[in-house]
Protein backbone atom coordinates (compact mmCIF):
# COMPACT_ATOMS: atom_id res chain seq x y z
CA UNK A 1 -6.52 -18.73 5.72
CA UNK A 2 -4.65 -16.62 8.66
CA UNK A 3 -4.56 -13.64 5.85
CA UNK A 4 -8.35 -13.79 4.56
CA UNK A 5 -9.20 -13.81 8.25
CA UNK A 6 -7.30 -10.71 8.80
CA UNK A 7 -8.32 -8.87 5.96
CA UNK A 8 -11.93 -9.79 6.88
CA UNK A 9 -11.60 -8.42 10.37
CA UNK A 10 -10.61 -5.06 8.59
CA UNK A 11 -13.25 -4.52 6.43
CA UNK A 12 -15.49 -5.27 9.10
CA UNK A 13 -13.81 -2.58 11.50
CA UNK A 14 -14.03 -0.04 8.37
CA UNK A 15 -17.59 -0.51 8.44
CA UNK A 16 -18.08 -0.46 11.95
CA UNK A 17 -16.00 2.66 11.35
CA UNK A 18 -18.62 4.95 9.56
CA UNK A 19 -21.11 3.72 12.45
CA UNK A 20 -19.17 3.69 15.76
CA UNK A 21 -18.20 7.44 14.71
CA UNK A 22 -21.66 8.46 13.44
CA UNK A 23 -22.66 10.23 16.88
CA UNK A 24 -19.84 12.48 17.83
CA UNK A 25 -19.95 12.86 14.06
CA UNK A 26 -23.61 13.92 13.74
CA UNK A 27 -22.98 17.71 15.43
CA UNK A 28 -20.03 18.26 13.02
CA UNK A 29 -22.09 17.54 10.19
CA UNK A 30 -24.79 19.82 11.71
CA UNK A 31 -22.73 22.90 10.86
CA UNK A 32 -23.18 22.20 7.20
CA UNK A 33 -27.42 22.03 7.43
CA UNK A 34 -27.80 25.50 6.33
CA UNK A 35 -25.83 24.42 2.50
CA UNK A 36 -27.76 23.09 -0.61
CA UNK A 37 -25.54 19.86 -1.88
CA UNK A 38 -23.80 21.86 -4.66
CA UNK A 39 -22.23 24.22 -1.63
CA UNK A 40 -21.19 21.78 0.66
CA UNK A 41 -17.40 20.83 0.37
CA UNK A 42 -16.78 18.14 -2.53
CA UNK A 43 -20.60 17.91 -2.81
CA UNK A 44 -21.01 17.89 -6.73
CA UNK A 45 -17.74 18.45 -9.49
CA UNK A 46 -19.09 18.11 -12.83
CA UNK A 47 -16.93 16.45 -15.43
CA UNK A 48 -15.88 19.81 -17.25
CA UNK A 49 -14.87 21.90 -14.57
CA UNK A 50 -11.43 22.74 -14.32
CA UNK A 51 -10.37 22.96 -10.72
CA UNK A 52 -6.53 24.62 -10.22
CA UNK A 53 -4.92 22.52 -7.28
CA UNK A 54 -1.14 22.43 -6.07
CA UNK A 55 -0.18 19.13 -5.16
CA UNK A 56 3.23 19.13 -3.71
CA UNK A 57 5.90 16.54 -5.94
CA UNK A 58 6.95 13.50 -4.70
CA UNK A 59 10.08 13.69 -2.82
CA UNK A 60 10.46 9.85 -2.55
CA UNK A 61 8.06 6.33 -1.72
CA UNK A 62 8.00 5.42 1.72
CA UNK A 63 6.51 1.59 1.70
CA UNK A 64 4.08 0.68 4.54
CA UNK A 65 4.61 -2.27 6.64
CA UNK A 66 2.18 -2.43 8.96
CA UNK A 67 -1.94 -1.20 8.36
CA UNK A 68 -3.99 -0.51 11.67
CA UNK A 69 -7.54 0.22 11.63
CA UNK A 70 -9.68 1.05 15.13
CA UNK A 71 -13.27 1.96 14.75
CA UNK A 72 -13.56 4.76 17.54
CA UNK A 73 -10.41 6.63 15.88
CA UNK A 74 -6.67 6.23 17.39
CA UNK A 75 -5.69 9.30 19.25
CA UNK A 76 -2.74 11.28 19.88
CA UNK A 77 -0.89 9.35 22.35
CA UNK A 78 -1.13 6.53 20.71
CA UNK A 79 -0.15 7.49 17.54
CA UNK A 80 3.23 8.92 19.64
CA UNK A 81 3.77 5.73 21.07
CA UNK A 82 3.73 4.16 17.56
CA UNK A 83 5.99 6.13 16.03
CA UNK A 84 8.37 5.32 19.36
CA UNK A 85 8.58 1.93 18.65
CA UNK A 86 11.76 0.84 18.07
CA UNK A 87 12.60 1.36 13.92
CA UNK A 88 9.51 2.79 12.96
CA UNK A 89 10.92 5.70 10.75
CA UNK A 90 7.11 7.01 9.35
CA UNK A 91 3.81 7.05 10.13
CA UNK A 92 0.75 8.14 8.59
CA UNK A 93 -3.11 8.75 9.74
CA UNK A 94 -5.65 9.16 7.88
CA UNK A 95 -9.22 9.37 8.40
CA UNK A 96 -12.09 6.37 6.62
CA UNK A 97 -14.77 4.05 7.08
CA UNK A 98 -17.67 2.69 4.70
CA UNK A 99 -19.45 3.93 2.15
CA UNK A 100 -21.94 3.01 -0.60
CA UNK A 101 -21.32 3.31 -3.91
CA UNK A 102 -23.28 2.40 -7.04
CA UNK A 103 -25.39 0.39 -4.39
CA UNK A 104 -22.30 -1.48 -3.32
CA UNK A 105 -21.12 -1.27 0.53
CA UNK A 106 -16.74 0.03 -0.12
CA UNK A 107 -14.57 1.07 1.92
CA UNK A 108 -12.52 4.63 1.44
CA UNK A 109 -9.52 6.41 3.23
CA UNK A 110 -9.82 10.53 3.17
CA UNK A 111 -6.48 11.50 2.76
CA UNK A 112 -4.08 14.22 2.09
CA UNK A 113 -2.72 14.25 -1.75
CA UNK A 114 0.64 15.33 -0.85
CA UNK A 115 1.11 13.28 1.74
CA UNK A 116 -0.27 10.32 0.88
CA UNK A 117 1.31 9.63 -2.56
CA UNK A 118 4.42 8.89 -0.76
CA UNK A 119 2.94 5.39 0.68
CA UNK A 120 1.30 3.98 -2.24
CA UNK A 121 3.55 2.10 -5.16
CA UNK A 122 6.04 4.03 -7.53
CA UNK A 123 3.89 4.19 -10.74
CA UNK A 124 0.74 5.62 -8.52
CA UNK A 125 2.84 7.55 -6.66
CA UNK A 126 4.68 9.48 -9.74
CA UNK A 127 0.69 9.94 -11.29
CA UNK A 128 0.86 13.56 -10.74
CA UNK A 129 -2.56 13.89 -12.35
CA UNK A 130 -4.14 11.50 -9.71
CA UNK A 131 -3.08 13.48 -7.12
CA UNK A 132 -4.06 16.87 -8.71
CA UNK A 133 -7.50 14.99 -8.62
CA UNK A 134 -7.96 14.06 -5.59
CA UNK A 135 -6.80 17.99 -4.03
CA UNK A 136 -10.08 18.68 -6.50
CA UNK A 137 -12.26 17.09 -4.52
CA UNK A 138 -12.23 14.17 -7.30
CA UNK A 139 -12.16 10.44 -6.30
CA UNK A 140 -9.70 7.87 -7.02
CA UNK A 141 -10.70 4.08 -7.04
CA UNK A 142 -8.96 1.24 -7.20
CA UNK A 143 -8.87 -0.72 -10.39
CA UNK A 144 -10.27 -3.76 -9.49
CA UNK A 145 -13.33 -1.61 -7.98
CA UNK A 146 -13.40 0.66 -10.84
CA UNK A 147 -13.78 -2.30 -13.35
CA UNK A 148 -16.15 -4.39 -10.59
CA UNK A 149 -18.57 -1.36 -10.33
CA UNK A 150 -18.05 -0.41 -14.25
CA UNK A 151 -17.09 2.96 -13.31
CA UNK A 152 -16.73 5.38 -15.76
CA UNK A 153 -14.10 8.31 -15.32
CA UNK A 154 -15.38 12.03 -15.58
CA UNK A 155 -18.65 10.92 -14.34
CA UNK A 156 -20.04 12.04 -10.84
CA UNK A 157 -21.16 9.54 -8.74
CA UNK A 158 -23.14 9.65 -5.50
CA UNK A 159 -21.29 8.78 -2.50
CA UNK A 160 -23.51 7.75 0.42
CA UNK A 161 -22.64 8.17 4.02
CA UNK A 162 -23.66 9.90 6.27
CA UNK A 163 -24.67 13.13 3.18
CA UNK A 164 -24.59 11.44 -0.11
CA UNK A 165 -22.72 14.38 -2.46
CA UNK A 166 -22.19 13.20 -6.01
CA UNK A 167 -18.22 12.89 -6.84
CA UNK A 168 -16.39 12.89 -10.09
CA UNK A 169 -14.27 9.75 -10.88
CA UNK A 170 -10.93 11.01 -11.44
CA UNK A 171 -8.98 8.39 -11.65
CA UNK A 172 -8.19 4.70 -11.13
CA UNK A 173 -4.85 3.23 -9.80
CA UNK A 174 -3.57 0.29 -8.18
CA UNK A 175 -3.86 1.61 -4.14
CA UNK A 176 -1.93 -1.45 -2.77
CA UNK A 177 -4.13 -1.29 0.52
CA UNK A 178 -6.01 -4.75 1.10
CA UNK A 179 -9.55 -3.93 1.72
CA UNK A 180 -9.47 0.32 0.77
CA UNK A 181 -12.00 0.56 -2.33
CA UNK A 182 -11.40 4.40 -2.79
CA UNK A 183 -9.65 7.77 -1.99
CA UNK A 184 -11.15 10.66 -1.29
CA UNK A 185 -9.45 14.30 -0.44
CA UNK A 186 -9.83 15.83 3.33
CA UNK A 187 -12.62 18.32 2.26
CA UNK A 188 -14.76 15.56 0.91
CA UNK A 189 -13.98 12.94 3.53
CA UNK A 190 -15.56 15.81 6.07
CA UNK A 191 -18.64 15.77 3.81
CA UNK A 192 -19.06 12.12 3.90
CA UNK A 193 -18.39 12.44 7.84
CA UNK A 194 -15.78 9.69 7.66
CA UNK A 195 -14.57 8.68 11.16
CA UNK A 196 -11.29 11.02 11.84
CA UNK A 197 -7.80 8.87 12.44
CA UNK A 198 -9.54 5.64 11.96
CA UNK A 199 -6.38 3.95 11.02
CA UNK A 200 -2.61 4.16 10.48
CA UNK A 201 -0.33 3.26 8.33
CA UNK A 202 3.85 2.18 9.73
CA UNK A 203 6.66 2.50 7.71
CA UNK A 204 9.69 0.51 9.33
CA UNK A 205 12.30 -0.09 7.42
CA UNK A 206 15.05 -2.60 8.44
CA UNK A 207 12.36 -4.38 10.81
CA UNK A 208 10.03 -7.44 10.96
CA UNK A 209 7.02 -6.72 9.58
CA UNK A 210 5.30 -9.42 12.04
CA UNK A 211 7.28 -7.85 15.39
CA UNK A 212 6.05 -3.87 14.32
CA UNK A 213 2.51 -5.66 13.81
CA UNK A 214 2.24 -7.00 17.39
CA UNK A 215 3.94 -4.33 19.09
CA UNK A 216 0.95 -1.80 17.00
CA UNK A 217 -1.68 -4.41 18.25
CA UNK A 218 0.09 -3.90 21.95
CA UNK A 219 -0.18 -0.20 21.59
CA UNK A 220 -3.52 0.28 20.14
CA UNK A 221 -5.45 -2.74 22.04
CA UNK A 222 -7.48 -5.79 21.47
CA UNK A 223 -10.67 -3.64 19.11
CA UNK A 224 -7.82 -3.02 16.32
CA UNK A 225 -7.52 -4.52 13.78
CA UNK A 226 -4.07 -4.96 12.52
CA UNK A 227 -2.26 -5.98 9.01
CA UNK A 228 1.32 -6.92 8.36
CA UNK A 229 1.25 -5.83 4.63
CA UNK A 230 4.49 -7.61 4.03
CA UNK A 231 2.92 -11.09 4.84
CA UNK A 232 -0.37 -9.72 2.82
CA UNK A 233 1.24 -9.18 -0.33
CA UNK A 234 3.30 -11.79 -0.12
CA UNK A 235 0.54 -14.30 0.15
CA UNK A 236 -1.92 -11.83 -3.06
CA UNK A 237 0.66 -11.24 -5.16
CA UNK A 238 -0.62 -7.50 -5.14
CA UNK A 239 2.14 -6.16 -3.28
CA UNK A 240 5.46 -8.00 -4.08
CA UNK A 241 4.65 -10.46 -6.72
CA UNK A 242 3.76 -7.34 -8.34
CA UNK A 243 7.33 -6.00 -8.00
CA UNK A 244 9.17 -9.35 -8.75
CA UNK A 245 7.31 -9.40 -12.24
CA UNK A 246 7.98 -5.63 -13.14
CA UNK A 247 11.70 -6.41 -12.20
CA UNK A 248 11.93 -9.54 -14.43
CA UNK A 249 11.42 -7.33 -17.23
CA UNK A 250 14.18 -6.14 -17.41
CA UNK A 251 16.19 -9.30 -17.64
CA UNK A 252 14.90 -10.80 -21.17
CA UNK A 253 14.62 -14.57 -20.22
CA UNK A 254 14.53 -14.53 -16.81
CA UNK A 255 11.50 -15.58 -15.39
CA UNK A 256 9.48 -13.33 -12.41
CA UNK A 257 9.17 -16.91 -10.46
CA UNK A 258 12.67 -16.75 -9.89
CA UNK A 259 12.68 -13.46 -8.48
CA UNK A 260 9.62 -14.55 -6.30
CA UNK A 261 11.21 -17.93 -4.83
CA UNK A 262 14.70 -16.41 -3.75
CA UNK A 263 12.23 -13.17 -1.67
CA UNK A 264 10.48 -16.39 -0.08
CA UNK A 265 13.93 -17.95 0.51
CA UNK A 266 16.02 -15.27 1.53
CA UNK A 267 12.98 -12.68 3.81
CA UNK A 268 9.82 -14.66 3.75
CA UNK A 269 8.76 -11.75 1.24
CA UNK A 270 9.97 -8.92 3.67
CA UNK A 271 8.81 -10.60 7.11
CA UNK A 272 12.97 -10.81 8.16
CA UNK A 273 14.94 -8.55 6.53
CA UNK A 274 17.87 -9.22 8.87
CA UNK A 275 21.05 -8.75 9.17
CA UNK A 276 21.67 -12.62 9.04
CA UNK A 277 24.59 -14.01 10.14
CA UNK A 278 26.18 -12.91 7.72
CA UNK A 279 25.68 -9.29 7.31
CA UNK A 280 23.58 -9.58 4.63
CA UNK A 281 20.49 -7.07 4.64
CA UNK A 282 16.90 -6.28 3.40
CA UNK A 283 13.91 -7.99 1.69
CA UNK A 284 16.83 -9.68 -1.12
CA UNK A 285 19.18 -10.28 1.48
CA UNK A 286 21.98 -8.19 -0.41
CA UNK A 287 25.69 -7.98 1.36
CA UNK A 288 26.52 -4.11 1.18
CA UNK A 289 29.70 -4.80 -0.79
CA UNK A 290 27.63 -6.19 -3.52
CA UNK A 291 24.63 -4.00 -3.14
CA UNK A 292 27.34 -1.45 -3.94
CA UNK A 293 27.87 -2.62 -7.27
CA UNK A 294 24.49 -3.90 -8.01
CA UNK A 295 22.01 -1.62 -5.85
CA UNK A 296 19.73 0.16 -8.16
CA UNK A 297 17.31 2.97 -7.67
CA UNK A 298 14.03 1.04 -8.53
CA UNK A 299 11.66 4.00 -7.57
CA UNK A 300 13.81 6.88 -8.65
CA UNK A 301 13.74 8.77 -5.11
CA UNK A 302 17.28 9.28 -5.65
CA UNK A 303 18.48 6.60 -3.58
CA UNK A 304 19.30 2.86 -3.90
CA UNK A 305 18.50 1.73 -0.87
CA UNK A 306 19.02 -1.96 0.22
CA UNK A 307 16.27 -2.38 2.70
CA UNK A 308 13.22 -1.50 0.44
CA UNK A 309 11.63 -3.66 -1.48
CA UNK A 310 11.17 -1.09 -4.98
CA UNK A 311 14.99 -0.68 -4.83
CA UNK A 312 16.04 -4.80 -3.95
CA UNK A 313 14.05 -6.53 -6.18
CA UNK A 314 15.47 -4.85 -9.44
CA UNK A 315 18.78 -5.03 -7.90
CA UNK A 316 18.30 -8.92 -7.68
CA UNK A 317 17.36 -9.14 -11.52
CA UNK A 318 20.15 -6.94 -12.39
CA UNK A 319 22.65 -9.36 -10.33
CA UNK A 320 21.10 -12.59 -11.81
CA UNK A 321 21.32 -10.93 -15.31
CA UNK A 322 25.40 -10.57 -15.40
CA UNK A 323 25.86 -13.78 -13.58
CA UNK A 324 24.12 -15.14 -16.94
CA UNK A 325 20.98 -16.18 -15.70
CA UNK A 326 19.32 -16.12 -19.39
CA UNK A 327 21.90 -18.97 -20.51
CA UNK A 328 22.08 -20.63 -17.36
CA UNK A 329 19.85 -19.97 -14.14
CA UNK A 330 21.29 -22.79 -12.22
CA UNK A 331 24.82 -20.95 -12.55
CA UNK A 332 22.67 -17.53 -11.42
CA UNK A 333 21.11 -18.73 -8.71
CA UNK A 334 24.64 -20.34 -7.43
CA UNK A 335 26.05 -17.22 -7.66
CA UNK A 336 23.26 -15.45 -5.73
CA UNK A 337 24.13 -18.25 -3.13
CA UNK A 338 26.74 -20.99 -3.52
CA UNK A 339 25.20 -24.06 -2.00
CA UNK A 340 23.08 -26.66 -4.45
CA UNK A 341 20.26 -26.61 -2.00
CA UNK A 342 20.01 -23.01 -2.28
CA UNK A 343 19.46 -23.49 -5.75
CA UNK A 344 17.37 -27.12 -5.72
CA UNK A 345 14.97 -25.06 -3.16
CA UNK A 346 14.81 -21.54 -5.26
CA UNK A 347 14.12 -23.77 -8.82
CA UNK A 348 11.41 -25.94 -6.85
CA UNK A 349 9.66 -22.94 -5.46
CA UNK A 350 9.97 -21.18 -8.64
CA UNK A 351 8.11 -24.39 -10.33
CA UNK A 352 5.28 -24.04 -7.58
CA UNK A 353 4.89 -19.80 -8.59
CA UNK A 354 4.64 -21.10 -12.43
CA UNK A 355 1.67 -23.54 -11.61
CA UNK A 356 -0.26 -21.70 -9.19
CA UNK A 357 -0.14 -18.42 -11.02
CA UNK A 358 -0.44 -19.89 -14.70
C-alpha cells in the first residue's frame, strides 16, 4: 500500500511537472516560433533516415537507489548537497514531466544517451543500438507502454507537450524506473519544453536505501516526491525479482524463489546491506573471504563487486550450485547459513514467492 502510494505521488509530481514549469518555459520555447515543425530540434525523423550518432560505450552500470522528483526543478545547491551525503558515490539529473501520447497522459525523462545507460539494467544498458537512437532524436519506451499503447517501432508518433513534434519509435526496453513511460534525447526534451532537473536519480552503494531516501527528502523539502527503488522493486518484482530469476538460470534446478527469499532474509531486498555483525556485506550478505571465491561479475563492468545487486545475486546461485543445491536445497541453504531456522524461514518464504507469483 505504502509503495502504490509513493509511486502515485510521483506520477502526480511528473505531471504537475510539465505544468508548474510551463511559464518560465514559455519564453524558451519562444525562440523556436520562427521554425516550421520539420526544423525544430527532434520535430519529425522519418522511419528511413539514417542519422550518424556517437554514443559513448558503457564503461560500467551504476544501480540507482534512491528516485527524487520536484515539480519546480532541483537546483544546484541542492543537487551538491545530495551528492554530500554521506555514501552517495553518483548522482544523476535529468530533465521530464508529462506528456501525451497516442491520446494517453505518460510520463518521459529527457536524458543524455551516454550518460544515462549507465543507470538503467545490464541488458538495456549494453543495447548499443538503443542508445544510438535516442542521440537521433528517436524515442525509447518502455515495454509495458510500448505493448499498452500498441506501438509500432520505425513509426513517428506525435508527442504532445507543450509543441507536439512527431518522433520515431526507436526502441523498447525494460527502463526499470517506476512511473517513467519514455526516453527522449536532450534536443527533443527542449522541443517538448520538459521541465529542466525535475528529478534525480542516487546511486549509494554500501548504504540503506531507506536512510539516503529521507536524508534526499531532508535536502530537497516537503513538495518532493521521493522513491527508495530498493524497497520498490523489491515489493514489483521489476527490479530484483527480475535479477533473482535471470540468476537462477544458471543453476539448472534451482528455483528463482530461493534466490528471492534468502535477499528478503539476509537485506530486505537491498534496504540493509550492512556490515552485520559479522562482517558480512551487500544485498546477499556475502563474507569477503567467500565472495572471493564465489564473487562473480554479473554485469560484465569488469568488476565483481559485493555490494551491487547485478554482481551478488549470481554470486548467490553460483554458491548454492556447488554446495549441491539441485540434489539437496536444504543442505544449500545450510551452507549459505548454518542454523535450521535460517533454512525453515528461506524454504517458507520461498513457498510464499511460488504461490503469489504462479
Amino acid at each position: 500500500m505504502r509503495r502504490n502510494r509513493l509511486l502515485t505521488v510521483l506520477s502526480v509530481v511528473l505531471v504537475l511537472a510539465l505544468t508548474v514549469g510551463a511559464g518560465w518555459l514559455a519564453a524558451r520555447l519562444g525562440e523556436e516560433d520562427g521554425r516550421t515543425e520539420a526544423q525544430a530540434p527532434g520535430s519529425r525523423i522519418t522511419a528511413d533516415m539514417v542519422v550518424a550518432e556517437q554514443v559513448a560505450p558503457l564503461e560500467r552500470v551504476v544501480p540507482p537507489h534512491v528516485l527524487a522528483v520536484v515539480a519546480t526543478g532541483v537546483d544546484d545547491a541542492q543537487v551538491e548537497r545530495v551528492r554530500r551525503i554521506r555514501r552517495v558515490r553518483d548522482v544523476i539529473v535529468v530533465d521530464g514531466g508529462a506528456v501525451t501520447l497516442e491520446g494517453r497522459r505518460v510520463n518521459v525523462f529527457a536524458v543524455d544517451p551516454s550518460r544515462f545507460r549507465s543507470w538503467t539494467s545490464p541488458e538495456t544498458a549494453r543495447n548499443q543500438d538503443l542508445w544510438a537512437a535516442l542521440a537521433a532524436d528517436r524515442f525509447v519506451a518502455a515495454g509495458r507502454t510500448a505493448r499498452e499503447l500498441r506501438l509500432e517501432l520505425g513509426r513517428p508518433y506525435q508527442i504532445v507537450a507543450r509543441s507536439a513534434p512527431d518522433v520515431v519509435l526507436g526502441g523498447t526496453a525494460p527502463l526499470g524506473i517506476p512511473q517513467v513511460d519514455l526516453l527522449v534525447g536532450e534536443r527533443t526534451g527542449a522541443a517538448l519544453g520538459l521541465v529542466s532537473s525535475v528529478a534525480l536519480m542516487v546511486n549509494a552503494p554500501g548504504a540503506s536505501s531507506a536512510d539516503i531516501a529521507k536524508k534526499v527528502r531532508s535536502v530537497l523539502g516537503r513538495k518532493a516526491a521521493v522513491v527508495d527503488l530498493s524497497a520498490a522493486g523489491s515489493q514489483t518484482g521489476s527490479s530484483y525479482l527480475d535479477l533473482y530469476k535471470k540468476a537462477a538460470v544458471t543453476c539448472p534446478g534451482l528455483s528463482w524463489t530461493v534466490l528471492a527469499a534468502i535477499g528478503q532474509v539476509e537485506s530486505d531486498h537491498g534496504t540493509n546491506v550492512g556490515p552485520s555483525s559479522a562482517g558480512a556485506l551487500g544485498p546477499m550478505q556475502f563474507m569477503p573471504a567467500t565472495w572471493k571465491s564465489y564473487g562473480v561479475d554479473g554485469d560484465r563492468d569488469g568488476k565483481a563487486d559485493i555490494m551491487n545487486p547485478y554482481d551478488a545475486i549470481p554470486s548467490a546461485a553460483r554458491y548454492l550450485c556447488a554446495a549441491g543445491a539441485q540434489r539437496d536445497l536444504y543442505k544449500a541453504v545450510y551452507a549459505y547459513n548454518h542454523a535450521d531456522w535460517y533454512v525453515r524461514k528461506v524454504l517458507s518464504l520461498a513457498d510464499a514467492y511460488a504461490r503469489r507469483f504462479s
